[in-house]
Protein backbone atom coordinates (compact mmCIF):
# COMPACT_ATOMS: atom_id res chain seq x y z
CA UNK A 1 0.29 13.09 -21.20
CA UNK A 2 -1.50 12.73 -18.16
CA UNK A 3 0.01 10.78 -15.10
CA UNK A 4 -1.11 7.20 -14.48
CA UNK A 5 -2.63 5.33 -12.08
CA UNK A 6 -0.56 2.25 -10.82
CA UNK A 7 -2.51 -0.64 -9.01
CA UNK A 8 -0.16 -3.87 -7.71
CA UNK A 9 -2.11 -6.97 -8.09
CA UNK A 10 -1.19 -10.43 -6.23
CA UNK A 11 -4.48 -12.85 -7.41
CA UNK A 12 -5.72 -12.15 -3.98
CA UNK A 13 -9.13 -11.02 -2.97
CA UNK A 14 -8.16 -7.66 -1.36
CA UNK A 15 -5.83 -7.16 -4.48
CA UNK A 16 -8.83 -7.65 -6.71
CA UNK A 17 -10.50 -5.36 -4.61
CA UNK A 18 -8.03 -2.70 -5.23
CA UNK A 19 -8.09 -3.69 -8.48
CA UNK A 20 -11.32 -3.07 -9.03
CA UNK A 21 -11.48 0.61 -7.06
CA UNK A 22 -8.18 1.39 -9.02
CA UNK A 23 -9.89 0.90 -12.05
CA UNK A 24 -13.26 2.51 -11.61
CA UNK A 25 -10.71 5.76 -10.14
CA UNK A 26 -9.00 5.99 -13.66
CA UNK A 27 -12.46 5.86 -15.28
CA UNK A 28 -13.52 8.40 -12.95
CA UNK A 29 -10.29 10.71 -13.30
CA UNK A 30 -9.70 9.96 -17.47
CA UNK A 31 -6.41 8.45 -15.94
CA UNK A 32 -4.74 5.51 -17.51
CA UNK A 33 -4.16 2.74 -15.47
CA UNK A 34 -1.01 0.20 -15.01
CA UNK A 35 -1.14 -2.55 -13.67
CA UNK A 36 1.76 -4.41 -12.10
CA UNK A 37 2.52 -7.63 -10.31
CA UNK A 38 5.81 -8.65 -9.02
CA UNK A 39 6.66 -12.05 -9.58
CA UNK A 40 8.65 -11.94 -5.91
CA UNK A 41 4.87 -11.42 -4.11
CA UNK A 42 4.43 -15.32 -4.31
CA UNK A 43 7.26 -15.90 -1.41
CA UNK A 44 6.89 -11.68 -0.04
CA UNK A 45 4.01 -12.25 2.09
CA UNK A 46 5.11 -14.67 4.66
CA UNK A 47 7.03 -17.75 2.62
CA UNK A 48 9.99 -18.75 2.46
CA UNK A 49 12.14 -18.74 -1.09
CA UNK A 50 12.99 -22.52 -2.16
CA UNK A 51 16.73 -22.76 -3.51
CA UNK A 52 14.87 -25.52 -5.95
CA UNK A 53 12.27 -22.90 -7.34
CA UNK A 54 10.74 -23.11 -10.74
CA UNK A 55 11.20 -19.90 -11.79
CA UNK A 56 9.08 -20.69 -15.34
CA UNK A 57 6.48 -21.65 -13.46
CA UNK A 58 6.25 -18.69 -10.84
CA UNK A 59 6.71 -16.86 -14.38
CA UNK A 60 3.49 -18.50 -16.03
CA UNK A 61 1.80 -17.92 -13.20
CA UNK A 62 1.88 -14.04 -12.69
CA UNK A 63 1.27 -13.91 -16.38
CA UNK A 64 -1.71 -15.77 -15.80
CA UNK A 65 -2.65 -13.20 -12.40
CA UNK A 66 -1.38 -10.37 -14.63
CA UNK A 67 -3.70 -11.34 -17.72
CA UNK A 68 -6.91 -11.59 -15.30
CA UNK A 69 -6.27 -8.83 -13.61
CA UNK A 70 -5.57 -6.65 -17.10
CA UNK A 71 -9.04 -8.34 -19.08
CA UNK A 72 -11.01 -7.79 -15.72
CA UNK A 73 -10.02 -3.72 -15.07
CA UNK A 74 -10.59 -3.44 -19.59
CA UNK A 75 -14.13 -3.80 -18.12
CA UNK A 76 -14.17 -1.03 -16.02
CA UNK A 77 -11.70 1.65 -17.05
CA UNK A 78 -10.28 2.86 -21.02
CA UNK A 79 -6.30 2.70 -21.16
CA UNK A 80 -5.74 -0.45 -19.21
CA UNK A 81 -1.92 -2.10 -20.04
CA UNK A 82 0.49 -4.20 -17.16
CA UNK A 83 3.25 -5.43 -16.63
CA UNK A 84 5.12 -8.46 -14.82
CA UNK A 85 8.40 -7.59 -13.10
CA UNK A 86 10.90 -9.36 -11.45
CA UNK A 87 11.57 -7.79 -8.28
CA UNK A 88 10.63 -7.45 -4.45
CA UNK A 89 6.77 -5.98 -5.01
CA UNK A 90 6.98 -3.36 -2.31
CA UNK A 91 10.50 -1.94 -4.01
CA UNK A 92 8.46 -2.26 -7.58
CA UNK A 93 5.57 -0.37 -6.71
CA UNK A 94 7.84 2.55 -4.92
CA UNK A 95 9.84 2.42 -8.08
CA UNK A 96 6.04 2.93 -10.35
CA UNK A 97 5.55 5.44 -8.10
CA UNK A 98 7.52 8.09 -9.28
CA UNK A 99 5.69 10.30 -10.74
CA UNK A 100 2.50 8.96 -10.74
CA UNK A 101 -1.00 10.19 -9.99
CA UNK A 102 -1.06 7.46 -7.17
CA UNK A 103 -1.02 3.78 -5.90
CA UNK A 104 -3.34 1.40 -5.24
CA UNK A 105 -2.61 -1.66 -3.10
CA UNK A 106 -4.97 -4.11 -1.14
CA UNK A 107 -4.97 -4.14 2.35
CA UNK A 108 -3.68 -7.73 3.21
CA UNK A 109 -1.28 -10.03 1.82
CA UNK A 110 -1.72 -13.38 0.56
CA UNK A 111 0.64 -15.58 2.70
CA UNK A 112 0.21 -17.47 5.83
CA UNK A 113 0.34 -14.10 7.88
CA UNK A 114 -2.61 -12.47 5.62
CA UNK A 115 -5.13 -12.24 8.58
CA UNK A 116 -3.00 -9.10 9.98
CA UNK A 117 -4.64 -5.72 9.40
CA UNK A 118 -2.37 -4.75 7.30
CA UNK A 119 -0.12 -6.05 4.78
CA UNK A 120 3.57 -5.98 4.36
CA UNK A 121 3.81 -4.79 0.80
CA UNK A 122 0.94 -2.09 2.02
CA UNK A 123 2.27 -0.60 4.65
CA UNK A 124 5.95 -0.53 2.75
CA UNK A 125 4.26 1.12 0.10
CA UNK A 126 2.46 3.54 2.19
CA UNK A 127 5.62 4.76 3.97
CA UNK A 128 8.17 4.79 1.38
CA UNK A 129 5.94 6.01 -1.98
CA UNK A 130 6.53 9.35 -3.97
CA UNK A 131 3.02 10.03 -4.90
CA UNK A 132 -0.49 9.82 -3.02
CA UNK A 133 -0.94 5.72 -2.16
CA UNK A 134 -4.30 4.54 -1.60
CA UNK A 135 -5.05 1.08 0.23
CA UNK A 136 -8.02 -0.41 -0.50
CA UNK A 137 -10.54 -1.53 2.72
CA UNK A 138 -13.92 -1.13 3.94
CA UNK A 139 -17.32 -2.42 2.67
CA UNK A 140 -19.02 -2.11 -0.33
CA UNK A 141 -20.94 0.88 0.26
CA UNK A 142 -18.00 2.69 0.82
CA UNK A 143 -16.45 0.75 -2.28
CA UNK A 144 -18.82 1.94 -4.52
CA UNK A 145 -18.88 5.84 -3.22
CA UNK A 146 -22.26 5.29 -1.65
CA UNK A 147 -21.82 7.72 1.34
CA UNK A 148 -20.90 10.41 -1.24
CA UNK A 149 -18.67 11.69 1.24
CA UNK A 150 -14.74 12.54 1.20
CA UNK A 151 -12.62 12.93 4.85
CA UNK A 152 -9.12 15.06 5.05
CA UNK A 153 -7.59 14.98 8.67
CA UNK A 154 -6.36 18.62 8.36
CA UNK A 155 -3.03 19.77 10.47
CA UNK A 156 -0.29 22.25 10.01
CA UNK A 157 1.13 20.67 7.14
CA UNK A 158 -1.77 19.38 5.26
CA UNK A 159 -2.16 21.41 2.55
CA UNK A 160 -1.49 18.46 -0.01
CA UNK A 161 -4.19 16.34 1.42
CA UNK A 162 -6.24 18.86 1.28
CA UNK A 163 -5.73 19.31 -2.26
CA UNK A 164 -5.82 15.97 -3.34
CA UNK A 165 -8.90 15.68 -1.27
CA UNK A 166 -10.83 18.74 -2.78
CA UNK A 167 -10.49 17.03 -6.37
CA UNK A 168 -11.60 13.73 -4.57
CA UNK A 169 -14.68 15.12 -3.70
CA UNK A 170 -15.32 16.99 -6.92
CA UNK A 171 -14.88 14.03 -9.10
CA UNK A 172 -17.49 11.83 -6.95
CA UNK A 173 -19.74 14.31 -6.50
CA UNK A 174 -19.48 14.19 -2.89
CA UNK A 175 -19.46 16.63 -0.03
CA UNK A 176 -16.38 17.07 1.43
CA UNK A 177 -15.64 16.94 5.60
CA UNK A 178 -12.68 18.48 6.92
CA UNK A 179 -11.62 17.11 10.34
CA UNK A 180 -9.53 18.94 12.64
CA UNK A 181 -8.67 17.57 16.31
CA UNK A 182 -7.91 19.76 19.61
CA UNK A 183 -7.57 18.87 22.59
CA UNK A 184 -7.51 20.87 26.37
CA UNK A 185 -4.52 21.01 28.15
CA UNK A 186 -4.44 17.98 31.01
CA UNK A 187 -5.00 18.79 34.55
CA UNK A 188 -2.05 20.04 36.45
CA UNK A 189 -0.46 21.68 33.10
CA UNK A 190 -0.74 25.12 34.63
CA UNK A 191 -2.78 26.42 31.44
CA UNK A 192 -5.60 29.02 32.00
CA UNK A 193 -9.03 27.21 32.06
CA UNK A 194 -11.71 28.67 29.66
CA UNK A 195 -14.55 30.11 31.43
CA UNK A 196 -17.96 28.74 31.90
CA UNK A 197 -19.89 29.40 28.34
CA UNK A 198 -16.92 30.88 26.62
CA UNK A 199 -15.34 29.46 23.75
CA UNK A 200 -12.09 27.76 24.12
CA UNK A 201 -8.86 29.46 22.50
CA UNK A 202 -7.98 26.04 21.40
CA UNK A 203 -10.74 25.55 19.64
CA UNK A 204 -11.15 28.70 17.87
CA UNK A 205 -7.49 28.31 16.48
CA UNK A 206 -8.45 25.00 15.35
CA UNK A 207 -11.02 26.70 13.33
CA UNK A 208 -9.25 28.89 12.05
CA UNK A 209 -6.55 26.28 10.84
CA UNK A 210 -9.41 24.79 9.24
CA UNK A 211 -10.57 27.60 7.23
CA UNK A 212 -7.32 28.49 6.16
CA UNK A 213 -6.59 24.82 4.71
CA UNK A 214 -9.36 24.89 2.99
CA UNK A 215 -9.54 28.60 1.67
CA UNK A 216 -6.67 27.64 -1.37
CA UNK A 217 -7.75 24.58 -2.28
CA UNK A 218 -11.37 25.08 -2.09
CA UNK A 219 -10.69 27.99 -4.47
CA UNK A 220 -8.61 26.44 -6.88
CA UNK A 221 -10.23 22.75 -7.19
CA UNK A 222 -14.16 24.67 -6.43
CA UNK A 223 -17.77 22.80 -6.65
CA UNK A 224 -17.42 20.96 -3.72
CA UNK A 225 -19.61 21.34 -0.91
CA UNK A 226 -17.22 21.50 2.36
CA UNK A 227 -17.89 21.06 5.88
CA UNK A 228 -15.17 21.88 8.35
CA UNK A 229 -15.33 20.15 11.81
CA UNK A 230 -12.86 21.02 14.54
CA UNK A 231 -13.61 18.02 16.98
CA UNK A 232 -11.88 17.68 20.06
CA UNK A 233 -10.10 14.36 21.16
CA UNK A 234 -7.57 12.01 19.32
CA UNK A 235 -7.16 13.02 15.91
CA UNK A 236 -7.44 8.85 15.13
CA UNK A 237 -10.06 9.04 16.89
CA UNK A 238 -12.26 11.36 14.82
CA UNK A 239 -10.70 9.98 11.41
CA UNK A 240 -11.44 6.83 12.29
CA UNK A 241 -15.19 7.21 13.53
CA UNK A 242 -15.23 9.92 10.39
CA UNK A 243 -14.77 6.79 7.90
CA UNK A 244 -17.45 4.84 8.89
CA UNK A 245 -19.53 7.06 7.08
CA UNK A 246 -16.76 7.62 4.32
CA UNK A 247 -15.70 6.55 0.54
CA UNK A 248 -12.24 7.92 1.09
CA UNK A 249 -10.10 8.90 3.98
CA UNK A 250 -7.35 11.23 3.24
CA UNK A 251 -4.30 11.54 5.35
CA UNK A 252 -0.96 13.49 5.30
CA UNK A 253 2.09 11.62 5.70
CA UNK A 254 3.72 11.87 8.84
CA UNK A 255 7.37 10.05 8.00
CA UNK A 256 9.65 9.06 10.44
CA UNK A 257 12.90 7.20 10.41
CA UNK A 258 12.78 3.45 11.47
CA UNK A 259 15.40 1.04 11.60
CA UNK A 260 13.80 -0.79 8.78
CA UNK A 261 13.30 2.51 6.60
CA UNK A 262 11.00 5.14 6.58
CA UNK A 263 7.49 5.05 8.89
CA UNK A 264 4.16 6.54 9.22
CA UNK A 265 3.10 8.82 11.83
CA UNK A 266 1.02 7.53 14.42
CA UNK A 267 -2.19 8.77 12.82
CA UNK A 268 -1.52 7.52 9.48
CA UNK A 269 -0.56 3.79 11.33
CA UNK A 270 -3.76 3.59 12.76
CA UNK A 271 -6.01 4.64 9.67
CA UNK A 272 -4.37 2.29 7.40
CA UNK A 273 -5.29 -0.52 10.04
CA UNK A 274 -8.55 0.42 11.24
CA UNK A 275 -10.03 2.80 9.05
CA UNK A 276 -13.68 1.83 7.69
CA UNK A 277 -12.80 3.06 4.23
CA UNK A 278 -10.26 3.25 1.46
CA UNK A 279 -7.30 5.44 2.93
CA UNK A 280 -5.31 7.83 0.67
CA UNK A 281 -1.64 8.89 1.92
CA UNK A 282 -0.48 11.75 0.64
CA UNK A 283 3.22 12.79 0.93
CA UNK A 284 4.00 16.36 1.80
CA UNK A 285 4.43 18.84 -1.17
């Protein structure tokens, strides 16, 4: 059986936006498609828990948020089912995430702190998830794969983005750009400086780094068209100006430890906050 899709809803906007893009994804893939919501999220975003809770009623309401969400993706996307579950939402979708083709999420929360870039539960997910997490931002034309365009930031140890974005690209129809960033050495450093007209070293090996991420994938996941960019600067920098003409930013994930749990990289921090476009974070194989 193939694996499934899992998309956390909340009854929010952004999480109806994620529904949505989950949903036309599964289509798009022949995936099915779960859909959860955590009956913590009411209080997760920003509120505090009430010792004098109703817990029926926070029950009968996600049931309600669950059944919307489940009749509104049946209209998008075969093999639709959800689920309610009792539990923190971040710790649920990590949980879902086992073994699953991915994870949607919206890109803000729904309590009084929802204005931040980013979400709680999103970011959580992002940095803690066993399988490819995708959070949902960026306007409609990129919502709807209008630019027909897919964006890997490529690095050393990139091959699974790469891969994941290869079949991206193949299932939109869409071209696929391949961004690789290098920079000079700064003044002082005591590195050679590249003559006048010659190419630099550093960009060459860039290149090359490019062509040989690509090379596997490319030939086992085929029919894309691929263009393969090594840009100098910031790679946030490029990614991010790279999704403004994007339907989906793919990203390795760079985990580090925190004293909260695990973190993203700086690169993958800034592209879930800024990025123009849905963001995909893929764990390394």
């Amino acid at each position: 059986m193939d694996a499934t899709l899992i998309v956390g809803v909340d009854g929010s906007e952004p999480g109806m936006r994620a529904l949505d893009w989950a949903a036309d994804e599964a289509a798009r893939a022949a995936l099915p498609l779960r859909i959860v919501h955590a009956s913590g999220w009411e209080w997760y975003e920003g509120h505090e828990p009430s010792f004098g809770i109703n817990r029926e009623a926070v029950r009968a309401q996600a049931d309600r948020v669950l059944a919307a969400a489940v009749d509104r993706a049946r209209g998008r996307a075969a093999g639709v089912t959800g689920q309610v579950v009792d539990e923190d939402p971040a710790a649920a979708l990590v949980r879902e995430s086992d073994g699953a083709a991915g994870v949607v999420v919206g890109s803000r929360g729904r309590g009084p702190l929802a204005g931040l870039l980013l979400g709680t539960v999103s970011r959580s997910v992002a940095a803690r998830a066993a399988s490819p997490v995708t959070v949902v931002r960026g306007g409609e034309r990129s919502l709807r794969s209008g630019f027909r365009r897919v964006v890997v930031g490529v690095d050393e140890t990139a091959a699974a983005a790469v891969e994941f974005a290869v079949r991206a690209a193949r299932l939109r129809g869409a071209e696929l750009r391949a961004v690789r960033a290098w920079h000079r050495p700064p003044p002082g450093s005591g590195a050679p400086p590249t003559a006048p007209g010659a190419d630099d070293p550093r960009r060459r090996r860039a290149a090359d780094e490019l062509e040989a991420a690509l090379r596997t994938a490319v030939r086992d996941h085929g029919a894309v068209i691929v263009c393969g960019e090594p840009v100098e600067g910031q790679a946030r920098a490029a990614l991010l100006e790279a999704s403004a003409t994007a339907d989906l930013l793919v990203v390795g994930a760079r985990r580090r430890p925190g004293r909260a749990g695990p973190r993203l990289g700086p690169v993958g921090h800034a592209v879930l906050h800024h990025s123009a476009c849905p963001v995909t974070v893929v764990p390394h194989a």
